[in-house]
C-alpha atoms as a PDB file:
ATOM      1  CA  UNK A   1     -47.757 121.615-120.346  1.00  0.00           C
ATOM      2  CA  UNK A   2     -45.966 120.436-123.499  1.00  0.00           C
ATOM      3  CA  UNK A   3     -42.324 120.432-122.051  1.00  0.00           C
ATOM      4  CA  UNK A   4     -43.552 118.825-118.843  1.00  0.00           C
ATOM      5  CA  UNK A   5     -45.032 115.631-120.859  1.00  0.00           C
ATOM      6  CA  UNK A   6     -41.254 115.200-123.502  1.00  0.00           C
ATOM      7  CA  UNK A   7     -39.696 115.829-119.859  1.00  0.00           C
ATOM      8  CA  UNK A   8     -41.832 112.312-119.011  1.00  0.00           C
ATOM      9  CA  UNK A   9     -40.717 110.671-122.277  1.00  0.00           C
ATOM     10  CA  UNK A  10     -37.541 111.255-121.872  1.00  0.00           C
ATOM     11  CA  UNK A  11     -37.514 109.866-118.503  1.00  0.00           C
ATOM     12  CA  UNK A  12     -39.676 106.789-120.033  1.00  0.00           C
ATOM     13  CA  UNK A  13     -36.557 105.991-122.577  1.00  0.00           C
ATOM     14  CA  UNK A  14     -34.201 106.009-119.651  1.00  0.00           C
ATOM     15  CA  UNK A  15     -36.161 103.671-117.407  1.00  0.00           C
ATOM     16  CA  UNK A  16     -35.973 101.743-120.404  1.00  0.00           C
ATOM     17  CA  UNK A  17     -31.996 101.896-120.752  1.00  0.00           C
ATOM     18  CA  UNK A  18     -31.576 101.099-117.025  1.00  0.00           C
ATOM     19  CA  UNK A  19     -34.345  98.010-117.037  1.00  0.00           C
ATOM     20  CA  UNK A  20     -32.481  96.708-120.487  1.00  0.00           C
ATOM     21  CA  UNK A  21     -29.070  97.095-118.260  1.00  0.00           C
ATOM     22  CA  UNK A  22     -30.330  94.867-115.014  1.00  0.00           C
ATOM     23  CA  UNK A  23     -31.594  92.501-117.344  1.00  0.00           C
ATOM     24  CA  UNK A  24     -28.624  91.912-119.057  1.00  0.00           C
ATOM     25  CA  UNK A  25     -26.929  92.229-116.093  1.00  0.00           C
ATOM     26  CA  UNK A  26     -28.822  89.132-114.724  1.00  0.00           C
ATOM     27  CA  UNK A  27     -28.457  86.959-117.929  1.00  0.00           C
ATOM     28  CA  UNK A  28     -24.511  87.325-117.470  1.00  0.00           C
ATOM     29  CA  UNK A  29     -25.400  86.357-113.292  1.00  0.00           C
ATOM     30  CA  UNK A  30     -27.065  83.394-114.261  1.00  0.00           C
ATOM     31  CA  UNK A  31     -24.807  82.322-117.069  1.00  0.00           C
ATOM     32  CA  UNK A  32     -22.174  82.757-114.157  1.00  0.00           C
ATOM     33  CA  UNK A  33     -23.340  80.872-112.114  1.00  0.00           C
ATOM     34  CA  UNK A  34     -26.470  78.877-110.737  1.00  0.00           C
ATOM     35  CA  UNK A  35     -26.145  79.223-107.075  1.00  0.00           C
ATOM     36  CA  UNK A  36     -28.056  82.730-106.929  1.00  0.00           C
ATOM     37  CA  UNK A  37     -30.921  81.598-109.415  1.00  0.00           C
ATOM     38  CA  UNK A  38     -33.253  83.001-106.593  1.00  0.00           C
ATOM     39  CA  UNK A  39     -31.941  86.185-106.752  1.00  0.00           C
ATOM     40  CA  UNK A  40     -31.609  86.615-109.860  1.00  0.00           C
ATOM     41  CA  UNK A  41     -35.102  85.377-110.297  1.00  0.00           C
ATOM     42  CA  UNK A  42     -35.870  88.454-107.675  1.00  0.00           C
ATOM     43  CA  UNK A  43     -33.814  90.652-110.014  1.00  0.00           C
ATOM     44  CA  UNK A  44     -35.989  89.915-112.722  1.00  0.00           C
ATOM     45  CA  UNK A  45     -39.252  89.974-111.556  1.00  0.00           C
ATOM     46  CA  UNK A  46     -38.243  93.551-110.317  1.00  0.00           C
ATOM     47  CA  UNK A  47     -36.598  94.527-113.973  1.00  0.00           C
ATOM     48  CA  UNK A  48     -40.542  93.430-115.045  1.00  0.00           C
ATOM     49  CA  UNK A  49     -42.615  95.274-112.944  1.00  0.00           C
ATOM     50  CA  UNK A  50     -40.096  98.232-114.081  1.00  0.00           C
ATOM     51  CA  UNK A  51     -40.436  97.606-117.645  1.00  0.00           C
ATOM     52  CA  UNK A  52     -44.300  97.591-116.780  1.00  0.00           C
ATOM     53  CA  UNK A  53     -44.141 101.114-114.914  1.00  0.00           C
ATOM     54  CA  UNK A  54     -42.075 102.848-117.669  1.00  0.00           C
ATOM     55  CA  UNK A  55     -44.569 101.515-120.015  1.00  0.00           C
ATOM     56  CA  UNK A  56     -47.721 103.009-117.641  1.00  0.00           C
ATOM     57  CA  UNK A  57     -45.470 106.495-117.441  1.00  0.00           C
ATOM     58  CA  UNK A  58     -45.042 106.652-121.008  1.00  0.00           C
ATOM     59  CA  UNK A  59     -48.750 106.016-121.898  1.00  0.00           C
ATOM     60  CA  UNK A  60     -49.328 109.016-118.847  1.00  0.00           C
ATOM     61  CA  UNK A  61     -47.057 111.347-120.878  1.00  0.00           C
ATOM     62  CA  UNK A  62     -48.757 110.514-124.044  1.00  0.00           C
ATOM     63  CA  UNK A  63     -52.317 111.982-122.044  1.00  0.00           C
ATOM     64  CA  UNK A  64     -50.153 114.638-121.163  1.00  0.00           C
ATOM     65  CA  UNK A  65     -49.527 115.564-124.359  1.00  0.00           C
ATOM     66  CA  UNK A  66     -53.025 115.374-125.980  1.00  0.00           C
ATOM     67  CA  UNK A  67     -54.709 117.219-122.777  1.00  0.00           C
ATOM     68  CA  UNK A  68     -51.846 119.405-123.130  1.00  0.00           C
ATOM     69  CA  UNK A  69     -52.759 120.083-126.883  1.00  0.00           C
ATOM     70  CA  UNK A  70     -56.727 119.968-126.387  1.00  0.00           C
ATOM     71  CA  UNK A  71     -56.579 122.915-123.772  1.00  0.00           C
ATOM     72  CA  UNK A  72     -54.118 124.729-126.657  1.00  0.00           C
ATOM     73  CA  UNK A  73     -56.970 124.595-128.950  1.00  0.00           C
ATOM     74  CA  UNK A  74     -59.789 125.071-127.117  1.00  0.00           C
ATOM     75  CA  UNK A  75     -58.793 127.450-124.365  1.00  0.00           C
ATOM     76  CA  UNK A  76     -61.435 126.237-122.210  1.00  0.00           C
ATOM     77  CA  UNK A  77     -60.394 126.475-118.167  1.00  0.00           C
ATOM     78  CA  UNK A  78     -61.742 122.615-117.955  1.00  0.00           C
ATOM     79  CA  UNK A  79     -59.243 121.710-120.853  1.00  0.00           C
ATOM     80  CA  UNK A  80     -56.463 123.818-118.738  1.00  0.00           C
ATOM     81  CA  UNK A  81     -57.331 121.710-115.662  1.00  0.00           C
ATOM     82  CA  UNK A  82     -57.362 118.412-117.369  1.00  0.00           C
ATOM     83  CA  UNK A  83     -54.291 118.987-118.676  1.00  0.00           C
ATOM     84  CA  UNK A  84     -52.500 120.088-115.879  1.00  0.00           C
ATOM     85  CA  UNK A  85     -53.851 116.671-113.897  1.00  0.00           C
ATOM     86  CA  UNK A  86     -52.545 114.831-116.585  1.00  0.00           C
ATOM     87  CA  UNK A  87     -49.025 116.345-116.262  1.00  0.00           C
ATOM     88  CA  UNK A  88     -49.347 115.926-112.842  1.00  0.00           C
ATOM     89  CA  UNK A  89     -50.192 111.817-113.679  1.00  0.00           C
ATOM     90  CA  UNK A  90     -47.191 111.779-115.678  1.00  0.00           C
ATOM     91  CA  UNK A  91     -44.769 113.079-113.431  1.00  0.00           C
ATOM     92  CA  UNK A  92     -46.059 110.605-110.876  1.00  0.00           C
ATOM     93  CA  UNK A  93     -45.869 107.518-113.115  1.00  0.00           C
ATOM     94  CA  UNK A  94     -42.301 108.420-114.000  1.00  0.00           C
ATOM     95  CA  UNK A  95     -41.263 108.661-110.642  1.00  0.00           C
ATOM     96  CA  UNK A  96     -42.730 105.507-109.548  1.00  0.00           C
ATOM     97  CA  UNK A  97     -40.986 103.932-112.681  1.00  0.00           C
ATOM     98  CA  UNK A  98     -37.928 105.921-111.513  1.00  0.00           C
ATOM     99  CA  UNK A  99     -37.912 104.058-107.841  1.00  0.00           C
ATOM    100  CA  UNK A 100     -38.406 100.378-109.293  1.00  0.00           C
ATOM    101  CA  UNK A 101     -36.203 101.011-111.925  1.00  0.00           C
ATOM    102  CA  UNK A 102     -33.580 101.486-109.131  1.00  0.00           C
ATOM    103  CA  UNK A 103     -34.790  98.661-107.273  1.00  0.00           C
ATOM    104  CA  UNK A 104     -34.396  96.449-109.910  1.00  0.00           C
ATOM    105  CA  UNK A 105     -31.224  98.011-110.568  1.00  0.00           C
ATOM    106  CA  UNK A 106     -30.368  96.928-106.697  1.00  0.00           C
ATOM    107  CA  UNK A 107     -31.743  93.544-106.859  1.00  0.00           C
ATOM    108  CA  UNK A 108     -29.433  92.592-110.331  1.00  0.00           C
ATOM    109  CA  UNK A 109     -26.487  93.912-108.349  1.00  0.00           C
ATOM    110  CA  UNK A 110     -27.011  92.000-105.331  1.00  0.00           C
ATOM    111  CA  UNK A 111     -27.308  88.851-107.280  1.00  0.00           C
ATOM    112  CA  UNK A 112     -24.196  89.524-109.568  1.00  0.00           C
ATOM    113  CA  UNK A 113     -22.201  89.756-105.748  1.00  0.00           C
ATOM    114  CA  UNK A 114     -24.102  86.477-105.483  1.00  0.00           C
ATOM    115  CA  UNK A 115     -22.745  85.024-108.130  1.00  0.00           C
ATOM    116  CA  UNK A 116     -19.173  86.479-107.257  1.00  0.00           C
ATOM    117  CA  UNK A 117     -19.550  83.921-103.859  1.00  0.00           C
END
């Protein structure tokens, strides 16, 4: 269960990376130019609500990690099933942080060809 929940981490940190990227890829659209403030208003929003998931995946892989460690010490089938559901939480919330991340990622590129106009 361990390397499943790190796996989730290390995904958080990336989501991270690529949010920090289409947001500074939308301050240089806006410096650029005003004309596409709505999309790059879009592009934000979206960089938000992936900042937000990554956040939600990384506190998942954190339960990961302690189920994962409770069923370690205890052995108990019920701590073995919690902490594969947990994994399983993780692994969705990373994903999901995964998919806006790459909408966001869309949204900052379609207003920096915006700007380009």
């Amino acid at each position: 269960g361990r390397k499943l929940s790190s796996g989730a981490q290390r995904e958080t940190s990336t989501m991270r990376m690529i949010t920090i990227a289409a947001v500074a890829a939308l301050a240089m659209t806006a410096a650029a130019c005003q004309k596409p403030a709505e999309k790059a208003a879009d592009a934000t929003a979206a960089s938000n609500e992936a900042a937000a998931a990554a956040s939600s995946a990384e506190t998942a892989a954190t339960q990961a990690q302690d189920a994962s460690a409770s069923a370690m010490s205890s052995g108990s089938a019920a701590a073995t099933d919690a902490a594969g559901e947990a994994a399983q939480n993780a692994g969705a919330a990373a994903e999901k942080a995964g998919d806006l991340a790459k909408k966001a990622g869309d949204k900052a590129e379609s207003a920096t060809d915006a700007a380009k106009h």
